[in-house]
Protein backbone atom coordinates (compact mmCIF):
# COMPACT_ATOMS: atom_id res chain seq x y z
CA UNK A 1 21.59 -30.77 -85.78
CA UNK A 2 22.51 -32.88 -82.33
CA UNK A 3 22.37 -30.96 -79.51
CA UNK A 4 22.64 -32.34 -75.97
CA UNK A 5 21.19 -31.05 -72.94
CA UNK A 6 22.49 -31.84 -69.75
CA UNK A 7 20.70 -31.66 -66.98
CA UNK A 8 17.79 -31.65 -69.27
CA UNK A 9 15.29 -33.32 -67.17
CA UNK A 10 15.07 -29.96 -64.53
CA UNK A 11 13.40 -27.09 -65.10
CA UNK A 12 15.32 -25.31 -67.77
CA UNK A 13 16.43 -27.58 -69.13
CA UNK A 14 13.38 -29.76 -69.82
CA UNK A 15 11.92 -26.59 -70.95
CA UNK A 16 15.12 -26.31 -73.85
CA UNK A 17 14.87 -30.01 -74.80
CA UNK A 18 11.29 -28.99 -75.83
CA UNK A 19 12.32 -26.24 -78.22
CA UNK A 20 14.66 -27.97 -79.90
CA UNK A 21 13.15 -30.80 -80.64
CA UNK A 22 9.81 -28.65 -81.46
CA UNK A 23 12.32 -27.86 -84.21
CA UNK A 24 13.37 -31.41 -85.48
CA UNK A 25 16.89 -31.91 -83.85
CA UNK A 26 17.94 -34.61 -82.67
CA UNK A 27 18.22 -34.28 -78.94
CA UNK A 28 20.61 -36.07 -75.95
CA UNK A 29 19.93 -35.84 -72.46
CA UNK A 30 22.62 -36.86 -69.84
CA UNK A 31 20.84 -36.39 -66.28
CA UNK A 32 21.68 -38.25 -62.98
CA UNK A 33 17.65 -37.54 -62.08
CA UNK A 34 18.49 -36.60 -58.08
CA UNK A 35 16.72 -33.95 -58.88
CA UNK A 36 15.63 -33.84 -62.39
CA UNK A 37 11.64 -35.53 -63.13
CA UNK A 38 11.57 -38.39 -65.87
CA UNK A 39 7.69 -36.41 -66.39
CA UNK A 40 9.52 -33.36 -67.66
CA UNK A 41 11.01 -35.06 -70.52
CA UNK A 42 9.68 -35.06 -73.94
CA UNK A 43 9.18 -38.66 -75.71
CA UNK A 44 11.19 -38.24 -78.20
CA UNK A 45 14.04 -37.14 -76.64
CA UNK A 46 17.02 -40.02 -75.76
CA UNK A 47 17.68 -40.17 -71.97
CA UNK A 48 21.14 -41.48 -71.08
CA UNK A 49 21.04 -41.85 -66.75
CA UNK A 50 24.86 -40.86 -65.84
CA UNK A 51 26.34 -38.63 -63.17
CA UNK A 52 28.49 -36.19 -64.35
CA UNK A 53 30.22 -35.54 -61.28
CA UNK A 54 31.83 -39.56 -61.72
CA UNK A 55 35.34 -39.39 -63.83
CA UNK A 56 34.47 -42.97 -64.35
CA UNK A 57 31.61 -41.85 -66.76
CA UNK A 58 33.75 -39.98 -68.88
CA UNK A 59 34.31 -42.31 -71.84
CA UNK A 60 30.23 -42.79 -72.07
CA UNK A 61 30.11 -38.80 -71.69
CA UNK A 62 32.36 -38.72 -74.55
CA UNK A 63 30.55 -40.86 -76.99
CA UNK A 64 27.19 -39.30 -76.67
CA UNK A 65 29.27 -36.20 -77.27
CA UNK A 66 30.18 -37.10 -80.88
CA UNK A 67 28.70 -35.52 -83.30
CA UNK A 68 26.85 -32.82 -81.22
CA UNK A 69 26.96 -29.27 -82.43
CA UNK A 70 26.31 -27.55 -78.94
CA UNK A 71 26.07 -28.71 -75.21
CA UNK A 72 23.91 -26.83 -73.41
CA UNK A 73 24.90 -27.24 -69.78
CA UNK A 74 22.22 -26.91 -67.15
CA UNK A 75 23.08 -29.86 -65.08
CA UNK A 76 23.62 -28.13 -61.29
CA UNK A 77 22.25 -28.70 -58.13
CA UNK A 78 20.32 -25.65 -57.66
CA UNK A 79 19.06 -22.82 -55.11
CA UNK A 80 21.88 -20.67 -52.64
CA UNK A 81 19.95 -21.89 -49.41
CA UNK A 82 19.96 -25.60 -49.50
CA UNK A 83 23.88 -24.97 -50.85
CA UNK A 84 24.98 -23.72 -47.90
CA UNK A 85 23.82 -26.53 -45.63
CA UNK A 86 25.55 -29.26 -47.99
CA UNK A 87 28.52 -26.97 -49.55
CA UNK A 88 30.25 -30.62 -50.27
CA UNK A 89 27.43 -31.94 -52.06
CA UNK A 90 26.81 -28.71 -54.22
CA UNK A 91 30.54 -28.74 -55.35
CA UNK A 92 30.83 -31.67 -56.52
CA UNK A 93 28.10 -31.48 -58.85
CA UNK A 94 27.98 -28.07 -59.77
CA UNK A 95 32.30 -28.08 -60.13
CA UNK A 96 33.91 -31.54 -60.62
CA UNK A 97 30.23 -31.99 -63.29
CA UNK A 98 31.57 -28.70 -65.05
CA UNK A 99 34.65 -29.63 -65.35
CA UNK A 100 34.34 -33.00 -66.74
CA UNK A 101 31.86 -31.87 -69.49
CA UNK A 102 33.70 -29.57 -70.83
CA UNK A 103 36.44 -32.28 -70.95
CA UNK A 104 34.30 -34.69 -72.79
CA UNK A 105 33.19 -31.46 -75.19
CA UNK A 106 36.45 -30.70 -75.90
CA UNK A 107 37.63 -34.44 -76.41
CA UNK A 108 34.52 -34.71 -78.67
CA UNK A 109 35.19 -32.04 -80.91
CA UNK A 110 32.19 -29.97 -80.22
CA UNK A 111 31.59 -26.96 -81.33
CA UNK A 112 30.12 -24.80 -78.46
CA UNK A 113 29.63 -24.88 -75.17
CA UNK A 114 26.39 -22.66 -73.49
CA UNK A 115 27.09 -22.15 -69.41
CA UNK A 116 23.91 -22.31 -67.37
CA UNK A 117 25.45 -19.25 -64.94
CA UNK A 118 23.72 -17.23 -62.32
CA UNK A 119 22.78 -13.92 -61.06
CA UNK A 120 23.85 -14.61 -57.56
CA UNK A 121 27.51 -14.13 -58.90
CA UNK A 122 26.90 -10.54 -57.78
CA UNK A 123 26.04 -10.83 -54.37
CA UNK A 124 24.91 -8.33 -52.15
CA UNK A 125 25.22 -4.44 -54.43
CA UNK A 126 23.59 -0.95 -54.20
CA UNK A 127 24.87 -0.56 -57.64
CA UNK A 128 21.77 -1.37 -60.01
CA UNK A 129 21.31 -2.84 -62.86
CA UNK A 130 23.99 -5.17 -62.91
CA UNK A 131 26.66 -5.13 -65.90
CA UNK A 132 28.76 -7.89 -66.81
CA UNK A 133 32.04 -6.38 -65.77
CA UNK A 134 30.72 -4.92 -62.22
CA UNK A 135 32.43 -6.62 -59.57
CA UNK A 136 31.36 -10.55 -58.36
CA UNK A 137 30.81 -10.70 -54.39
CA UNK A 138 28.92 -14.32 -54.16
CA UNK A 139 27.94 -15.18 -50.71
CA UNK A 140 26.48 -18.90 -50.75
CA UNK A 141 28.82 -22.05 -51.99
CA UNK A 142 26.64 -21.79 -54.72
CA UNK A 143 27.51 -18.74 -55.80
CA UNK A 144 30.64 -19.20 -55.60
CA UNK A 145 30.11 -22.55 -57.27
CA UNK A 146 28.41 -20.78 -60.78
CA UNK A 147 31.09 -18.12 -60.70
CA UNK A 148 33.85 -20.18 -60.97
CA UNK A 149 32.11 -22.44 -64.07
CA UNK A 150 32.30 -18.99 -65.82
CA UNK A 151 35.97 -18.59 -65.14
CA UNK A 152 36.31 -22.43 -65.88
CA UNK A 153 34.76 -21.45 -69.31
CA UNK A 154 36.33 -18.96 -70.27
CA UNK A 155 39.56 -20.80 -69.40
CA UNK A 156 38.40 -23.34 -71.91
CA UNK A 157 37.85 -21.32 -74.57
CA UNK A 158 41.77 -19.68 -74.38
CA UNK A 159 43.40 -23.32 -73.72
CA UNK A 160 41.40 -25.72 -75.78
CA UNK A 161 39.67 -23.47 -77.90
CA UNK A 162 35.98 -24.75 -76.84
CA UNK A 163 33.34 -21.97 -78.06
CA UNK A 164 31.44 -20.96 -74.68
CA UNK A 165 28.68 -18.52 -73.55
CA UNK A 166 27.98 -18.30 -69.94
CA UNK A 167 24.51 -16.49 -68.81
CA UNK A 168 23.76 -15.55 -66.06
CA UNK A 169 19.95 -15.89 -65.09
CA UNK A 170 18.14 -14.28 -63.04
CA UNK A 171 15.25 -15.57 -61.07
CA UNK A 172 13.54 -18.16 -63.49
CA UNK A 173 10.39 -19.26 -63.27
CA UNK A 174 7.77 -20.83 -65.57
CA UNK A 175 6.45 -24.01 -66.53
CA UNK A 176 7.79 -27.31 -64.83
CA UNK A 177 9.21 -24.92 -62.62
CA UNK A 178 9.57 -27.17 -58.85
CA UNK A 179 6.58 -26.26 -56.42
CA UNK A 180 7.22 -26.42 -52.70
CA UNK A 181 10.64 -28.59 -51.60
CA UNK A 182 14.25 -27.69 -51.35
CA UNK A 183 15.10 -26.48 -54.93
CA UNK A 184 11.94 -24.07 -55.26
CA UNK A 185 11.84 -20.40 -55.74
CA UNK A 186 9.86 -17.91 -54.03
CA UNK A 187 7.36 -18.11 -56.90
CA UNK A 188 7.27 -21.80 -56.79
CA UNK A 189 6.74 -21.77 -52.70
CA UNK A 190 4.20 -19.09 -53.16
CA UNK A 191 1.98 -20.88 -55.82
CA UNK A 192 2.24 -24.11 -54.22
CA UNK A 193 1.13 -22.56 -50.52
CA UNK A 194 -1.85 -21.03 -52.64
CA UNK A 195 -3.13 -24.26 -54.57
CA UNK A 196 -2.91 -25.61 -51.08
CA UNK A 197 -4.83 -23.12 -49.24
CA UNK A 198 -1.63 -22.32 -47.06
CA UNK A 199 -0.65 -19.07 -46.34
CA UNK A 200 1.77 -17.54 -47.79
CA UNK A 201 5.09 -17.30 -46.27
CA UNK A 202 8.15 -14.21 -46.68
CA UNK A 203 11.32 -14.39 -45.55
CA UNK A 204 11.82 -10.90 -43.86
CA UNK A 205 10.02 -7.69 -44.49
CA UNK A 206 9.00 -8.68 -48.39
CA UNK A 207 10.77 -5.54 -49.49
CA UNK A 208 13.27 -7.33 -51.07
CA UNK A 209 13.13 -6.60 -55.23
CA UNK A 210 13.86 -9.73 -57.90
CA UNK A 211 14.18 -9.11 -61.47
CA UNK A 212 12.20 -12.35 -62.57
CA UNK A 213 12.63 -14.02 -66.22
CA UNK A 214 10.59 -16.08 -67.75
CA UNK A 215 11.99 -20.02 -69.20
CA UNK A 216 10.59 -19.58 -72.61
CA UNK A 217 13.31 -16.20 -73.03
CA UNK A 218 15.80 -18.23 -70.88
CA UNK A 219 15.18 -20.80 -73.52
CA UNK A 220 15.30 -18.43 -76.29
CA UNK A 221 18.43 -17.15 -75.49
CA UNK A 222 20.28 -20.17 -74.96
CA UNK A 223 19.58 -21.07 -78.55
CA UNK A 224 20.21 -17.86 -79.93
CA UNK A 225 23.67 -17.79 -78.06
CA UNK A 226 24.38 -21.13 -79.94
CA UNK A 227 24.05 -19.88 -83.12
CA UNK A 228 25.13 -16.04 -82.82
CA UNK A 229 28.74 -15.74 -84.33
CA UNK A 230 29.15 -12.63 -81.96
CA UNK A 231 29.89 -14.80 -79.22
CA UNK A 232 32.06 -17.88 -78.05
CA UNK A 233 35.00 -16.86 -76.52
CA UNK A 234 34.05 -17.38 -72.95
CA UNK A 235 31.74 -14.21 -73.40
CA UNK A 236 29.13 -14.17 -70.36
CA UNK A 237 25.76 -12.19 -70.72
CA UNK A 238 23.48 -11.26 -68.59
CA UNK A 239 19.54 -13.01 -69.18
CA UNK A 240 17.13 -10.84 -67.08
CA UNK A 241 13.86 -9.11 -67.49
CA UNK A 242 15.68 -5.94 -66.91
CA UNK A 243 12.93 -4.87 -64.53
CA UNK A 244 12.45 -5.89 -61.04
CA UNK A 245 9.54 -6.01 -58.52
CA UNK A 246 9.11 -6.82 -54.54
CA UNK A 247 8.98 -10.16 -52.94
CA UNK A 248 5.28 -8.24 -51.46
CA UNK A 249 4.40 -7.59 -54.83
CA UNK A 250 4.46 -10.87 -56.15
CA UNK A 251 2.85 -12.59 -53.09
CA UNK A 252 0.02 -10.34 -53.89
CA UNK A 253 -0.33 -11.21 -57.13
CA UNK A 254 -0.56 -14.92 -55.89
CA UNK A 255 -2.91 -14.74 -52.66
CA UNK A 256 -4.38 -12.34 -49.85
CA UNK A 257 -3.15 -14.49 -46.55
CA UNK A 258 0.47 -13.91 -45.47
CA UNK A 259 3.06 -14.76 -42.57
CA UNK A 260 6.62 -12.92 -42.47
CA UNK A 261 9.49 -15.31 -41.33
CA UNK A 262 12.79 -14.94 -40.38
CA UNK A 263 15.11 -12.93 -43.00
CA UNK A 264 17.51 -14.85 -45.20
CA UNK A 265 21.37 -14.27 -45.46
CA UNK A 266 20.88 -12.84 -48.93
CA UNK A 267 20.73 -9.53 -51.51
CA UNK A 268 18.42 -7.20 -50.91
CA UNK A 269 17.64 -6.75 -54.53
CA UNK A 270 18.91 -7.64 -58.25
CA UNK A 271 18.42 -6.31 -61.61
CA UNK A 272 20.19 -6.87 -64.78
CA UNK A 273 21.40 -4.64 -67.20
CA UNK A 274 20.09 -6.77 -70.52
CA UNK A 275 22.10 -4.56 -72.89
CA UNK A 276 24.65 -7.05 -73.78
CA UNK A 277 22.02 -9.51 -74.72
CA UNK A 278 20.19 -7.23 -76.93
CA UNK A 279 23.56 -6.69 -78.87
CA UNK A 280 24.93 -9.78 -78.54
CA UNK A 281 22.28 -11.85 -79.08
CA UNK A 282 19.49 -9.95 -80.74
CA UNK A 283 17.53 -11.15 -77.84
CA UNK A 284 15.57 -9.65 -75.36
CA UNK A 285 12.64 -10.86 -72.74
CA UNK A 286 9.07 -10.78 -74.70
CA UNK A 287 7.18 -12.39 -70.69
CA UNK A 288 5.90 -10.11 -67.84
CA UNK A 289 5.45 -11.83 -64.70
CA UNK A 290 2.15 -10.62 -64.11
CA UNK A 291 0.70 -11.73 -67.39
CA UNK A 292 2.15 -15.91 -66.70
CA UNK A 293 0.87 -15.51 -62.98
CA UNK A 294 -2.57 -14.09 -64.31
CA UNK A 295 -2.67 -16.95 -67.26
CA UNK A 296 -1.50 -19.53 -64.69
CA UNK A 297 -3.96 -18.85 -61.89
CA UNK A 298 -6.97 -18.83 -63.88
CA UNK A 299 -5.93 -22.18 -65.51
CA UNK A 300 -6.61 -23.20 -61.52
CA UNK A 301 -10.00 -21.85 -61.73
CA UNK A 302 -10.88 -23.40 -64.80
């Protein structure tokens, strides 16, 4: 099968390139690299450098297109903070990118489309876990930004009959994940303060819950949502660990020195109802954050 990954030289997507090829397909990556790491890709994989935000790449979008059974789509620019500095920026990458691959897909005749959405389509709730159909309140451009690729998906699916699966992820982390700069998570700052003998810094009390999901499941279920034949008509599923745990907790998994900050405009907590997944997808999370943290910290230690 030819699959192509955009966005494939970030985090998740790196991660996905690596599966699939670990099972003999033949592999595309279309990547712009602002933010993406030519180190994350896999050698065998074939790299073509275009920005999918530029209508004038469309015709080369097209042809790498052909003959490709599924586009996963993971190519964003990432994280809610840095998005509402530079709202431009992020919409132009994250919407006007969208929208042009899933022109090229559709031009191309391929077959399915998986959405790279995200949790913070929910915004700020007190209703918890989170089901598909609750109510979207996003309060960042990017947000807003992911939300709207669903609805642009969906869209696709009704007018041009495009298969597509949007999921919504919550808090990834993992290997390749960034450490320390503007598109890192809390789990990424934290580990890189640690290796660095820095102390660790939380935004606002630390009560704050995440549900945090490990990239080999996020990668697992982006697979299985390209081959389930319950899905593909814009569906969107939630990919959680169905569990979530404090912003304290996990800095004390990590280290022992800390500093509170100033709080963040952002949800207290998240937690997704995996339900949908489960039936959908016969897939549900098989990592516990504790158990990566534990494995990854004594790789430090030798």
């Amino acid at each position: 099968m030819k699959y192509v990954v955009t966005g494939g030289a970030g985090f998740i997507g790196s991660n996905l390139v690596d599966a699939l090829i670990k099972n003999e397909h033949d592999v595309h990556i279309i990547d712009n690299f602002s933010s993406g790491k030519i180190q994350n890709c896999h050698p065998n994989v074939i790299i073509h450098k275009l920005d999918l935000a530029d209508e004038k790449n469309l015709d080369s979008i097209r042809k790498i297109l052909i003959g490709t059974n599924t586009i996963f789509h993971c190519a964003a620019v990432a994280r809610v903070q840095p998005s509402i500095q530079n709202p431009i920026h992020y919409e132009k990458n994250n919407t006007i990118g969208l929208v042009n691959s899933l022109k090229a897909a559709v031009d191309s005749k391929v077959k399915r489309f998986i959405y790279s959405a995200s949790s913070s389509a929910y915004g700020p709730t007190e209703k918890l876990p989170s089901i598909e159909n609750d109510p979207v309140n996003p309060i960042s451009p990017y947000a807003a930004q992911k939300y709207y690729g669903e609805v642009t998906c969906k869209m696709f699916s009704e007018v041009y009959a495009l298969e597509t699966v949007s999921l919504r992820y919550f808090n990834v982390y993992g290997e390749k994940q960034n450490l320390g700069g503007a598109y890192a998570t809390v789990i990424g700052i934290f580990l890189d303060q640690f290796q660095n003998n820095k102390t660790l810094t939380i935004n606002g009390d630390g009560k704050q819950r995440r549900d945090f999901t490990y990239v080999g499941d996020v990668v697992k279920a982006n697979i299985l949502a390209s081959t389930s034949k319950k899905v593909g008509s814009g569906e969107v599923i939630n990919i959680g660990s169905g569990a979530n745990i404090s912003i304290n907790e996990v800095a004390n998994m990590i280290g022992d020195k800390f500093e509170f900050k100033k709080a963040l405009k952002e949800p207290f907590a998240n937690l997704a109802s995996i339900e949908k997944a489960k039936k959908l997808l016969n897939w549900e999370p098989k990592m516990e954050l504790k158990d990566w943290l534990k494995n990854y910290l004594s790789t430090l230690n030798g």
